[in-house]
C-alpha atoms as a PDB file:
ATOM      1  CA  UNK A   1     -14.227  23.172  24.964  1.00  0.00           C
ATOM      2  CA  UNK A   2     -14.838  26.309  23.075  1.00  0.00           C
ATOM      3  CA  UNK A   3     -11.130  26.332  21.254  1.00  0.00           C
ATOM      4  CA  UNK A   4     -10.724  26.721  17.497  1.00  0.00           C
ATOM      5  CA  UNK A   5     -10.091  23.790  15.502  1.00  0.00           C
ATOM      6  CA  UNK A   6      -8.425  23.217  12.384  1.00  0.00           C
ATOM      7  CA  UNK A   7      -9.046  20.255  10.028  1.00  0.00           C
ATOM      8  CA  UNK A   8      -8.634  18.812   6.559  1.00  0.00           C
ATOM      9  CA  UNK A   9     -11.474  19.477   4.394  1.00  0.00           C
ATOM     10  CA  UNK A  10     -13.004  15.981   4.117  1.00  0.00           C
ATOM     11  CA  UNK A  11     -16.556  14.699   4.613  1.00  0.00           C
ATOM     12  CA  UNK A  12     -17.975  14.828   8.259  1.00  0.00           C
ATOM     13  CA  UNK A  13     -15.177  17.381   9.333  1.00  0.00           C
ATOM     14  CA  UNK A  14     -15.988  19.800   6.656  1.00  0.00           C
ATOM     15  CA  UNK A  15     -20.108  19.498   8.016  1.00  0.00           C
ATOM     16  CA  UNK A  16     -18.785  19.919  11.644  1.00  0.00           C
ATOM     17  CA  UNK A  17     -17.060  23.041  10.479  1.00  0.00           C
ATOM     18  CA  UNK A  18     -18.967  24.685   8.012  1.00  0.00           C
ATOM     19  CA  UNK A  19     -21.106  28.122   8.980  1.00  0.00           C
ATOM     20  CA  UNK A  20     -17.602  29.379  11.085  1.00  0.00           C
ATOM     21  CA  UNK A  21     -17.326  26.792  13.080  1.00  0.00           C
ATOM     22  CA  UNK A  22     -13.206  26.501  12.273  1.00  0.00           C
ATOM     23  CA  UNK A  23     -10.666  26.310   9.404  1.00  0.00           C
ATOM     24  CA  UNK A  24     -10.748  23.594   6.807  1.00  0.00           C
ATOM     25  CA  UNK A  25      -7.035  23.091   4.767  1.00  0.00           C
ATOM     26  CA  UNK A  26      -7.266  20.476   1.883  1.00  0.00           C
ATOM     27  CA  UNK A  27      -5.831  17.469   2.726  1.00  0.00           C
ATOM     28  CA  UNK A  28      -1.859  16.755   2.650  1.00  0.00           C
ATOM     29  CA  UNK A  29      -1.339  20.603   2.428  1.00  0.00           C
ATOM     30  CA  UNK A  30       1.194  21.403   4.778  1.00  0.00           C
ATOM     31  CA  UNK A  31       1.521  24.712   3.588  1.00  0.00           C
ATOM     32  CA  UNK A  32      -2.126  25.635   4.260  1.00  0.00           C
ATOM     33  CA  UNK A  33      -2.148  23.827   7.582  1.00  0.00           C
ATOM     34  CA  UNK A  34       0.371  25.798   8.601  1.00  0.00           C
ATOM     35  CA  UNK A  35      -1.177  29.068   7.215  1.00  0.00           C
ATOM     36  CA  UNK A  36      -4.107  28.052   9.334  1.00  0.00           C
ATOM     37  CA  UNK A  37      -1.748  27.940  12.577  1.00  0.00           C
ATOM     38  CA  UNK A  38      -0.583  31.166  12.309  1.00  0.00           C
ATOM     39  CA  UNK A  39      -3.503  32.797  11.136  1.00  0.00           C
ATOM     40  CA  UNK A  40      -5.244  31.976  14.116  1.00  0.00           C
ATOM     41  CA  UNK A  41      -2.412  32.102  16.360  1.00  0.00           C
ATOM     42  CA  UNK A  42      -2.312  36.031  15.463  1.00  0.00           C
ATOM     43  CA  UNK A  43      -6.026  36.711  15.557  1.00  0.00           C
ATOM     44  CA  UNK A  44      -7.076  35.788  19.605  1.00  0.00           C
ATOM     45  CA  UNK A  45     -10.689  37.161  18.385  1.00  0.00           C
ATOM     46  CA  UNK A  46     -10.376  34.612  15.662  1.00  0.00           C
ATOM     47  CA  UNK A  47     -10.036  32.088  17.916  1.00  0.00           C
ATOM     48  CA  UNK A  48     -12.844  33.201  20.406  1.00  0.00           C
ATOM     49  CA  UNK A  49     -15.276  33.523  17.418  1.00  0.00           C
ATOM     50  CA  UNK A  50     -14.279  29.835  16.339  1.00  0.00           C
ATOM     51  CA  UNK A  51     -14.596  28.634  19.970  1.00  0.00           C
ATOM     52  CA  UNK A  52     -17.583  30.440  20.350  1.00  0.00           C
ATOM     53  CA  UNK A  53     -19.425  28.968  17.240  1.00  0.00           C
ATOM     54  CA  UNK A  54     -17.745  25.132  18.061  1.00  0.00           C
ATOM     55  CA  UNK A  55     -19.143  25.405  21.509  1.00  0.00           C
ATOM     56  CA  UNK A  56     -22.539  26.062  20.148  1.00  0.00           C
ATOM     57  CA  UNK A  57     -22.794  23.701  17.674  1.00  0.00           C
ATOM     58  CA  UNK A  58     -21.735  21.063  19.328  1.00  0.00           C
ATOM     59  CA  UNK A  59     -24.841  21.190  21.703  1.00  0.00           C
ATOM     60  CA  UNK A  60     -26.447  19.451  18.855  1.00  0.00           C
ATOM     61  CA  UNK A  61     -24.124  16.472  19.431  1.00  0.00           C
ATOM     62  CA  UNK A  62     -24.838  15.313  23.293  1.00  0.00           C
ATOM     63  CA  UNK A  63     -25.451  12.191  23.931  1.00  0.00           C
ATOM     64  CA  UNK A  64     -28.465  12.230  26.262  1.00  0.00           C
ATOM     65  CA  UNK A  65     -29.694  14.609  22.915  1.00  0.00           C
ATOM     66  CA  UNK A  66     -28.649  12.032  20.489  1.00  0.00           C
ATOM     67  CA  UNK A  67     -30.323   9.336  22.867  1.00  0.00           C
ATOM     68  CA  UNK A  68     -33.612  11.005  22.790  1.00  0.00           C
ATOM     69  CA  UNK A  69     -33.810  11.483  19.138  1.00  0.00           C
ATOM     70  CA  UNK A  70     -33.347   7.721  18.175  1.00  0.00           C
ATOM     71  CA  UNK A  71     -35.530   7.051  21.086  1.00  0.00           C
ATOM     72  CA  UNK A  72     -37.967   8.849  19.273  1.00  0.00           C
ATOM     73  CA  UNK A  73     -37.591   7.900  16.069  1.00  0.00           C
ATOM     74  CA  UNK A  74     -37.778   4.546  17.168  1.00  0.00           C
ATOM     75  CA  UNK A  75     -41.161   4.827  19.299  1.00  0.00           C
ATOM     76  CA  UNK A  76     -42.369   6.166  16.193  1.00  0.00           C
ATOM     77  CA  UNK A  77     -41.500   2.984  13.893  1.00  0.00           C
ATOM     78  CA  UNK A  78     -42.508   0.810  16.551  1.00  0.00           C
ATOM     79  CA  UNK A  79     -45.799  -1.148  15.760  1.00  0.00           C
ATOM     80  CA  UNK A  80     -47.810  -3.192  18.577  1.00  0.00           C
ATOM     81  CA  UNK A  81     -51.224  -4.532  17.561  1.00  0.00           C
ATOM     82  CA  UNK A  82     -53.836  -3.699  20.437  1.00  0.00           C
ATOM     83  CA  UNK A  83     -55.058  -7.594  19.692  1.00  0.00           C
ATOM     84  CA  UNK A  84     -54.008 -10.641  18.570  1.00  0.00           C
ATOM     85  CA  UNK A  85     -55.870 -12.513  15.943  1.00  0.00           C
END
């Protein structure tokens, strides 16, 4: 939806938000959390940028993409004999 996004720095979240995608706080830190908040709710080009990159990424993600890629992969593992013996 191109908005910024803040999240704990665990695994999956910290991939989806690496390269300046958003902000990553370590987990249980309230205090960073909330230095997250208000950094980006003083910085509007912060948040564009964020958005911006999210929006982008998250291309990679769609499900009609996602589809085609295991349809692929399995085409490609499939195995039919031409005869029968």
């Amino acid at each position: 939806m191109g908005k910024p996004v803040i999240g704990s720095d665990i695994r999956g979240v910290r991939d989806l938000l690496k390269d300046g995608r958003g902000v990553l706080f370590p987990v249980g830190n309230v205090g960073a959390l909330t230095a997250a908040m208000t950094s980006l709710a003083e910085d509007p080009k912060a948040c564009r940028d964020f958005g911006s990159a999210g929006l982008k990424a998250i291309q990679n993600y769609d499900i009609k993409l996602i589809l085609s890629h295991h349809d692929e992969l399995y085409q490609g593992l499939l195995i039919c004999p031409t005869t029968l013996e």
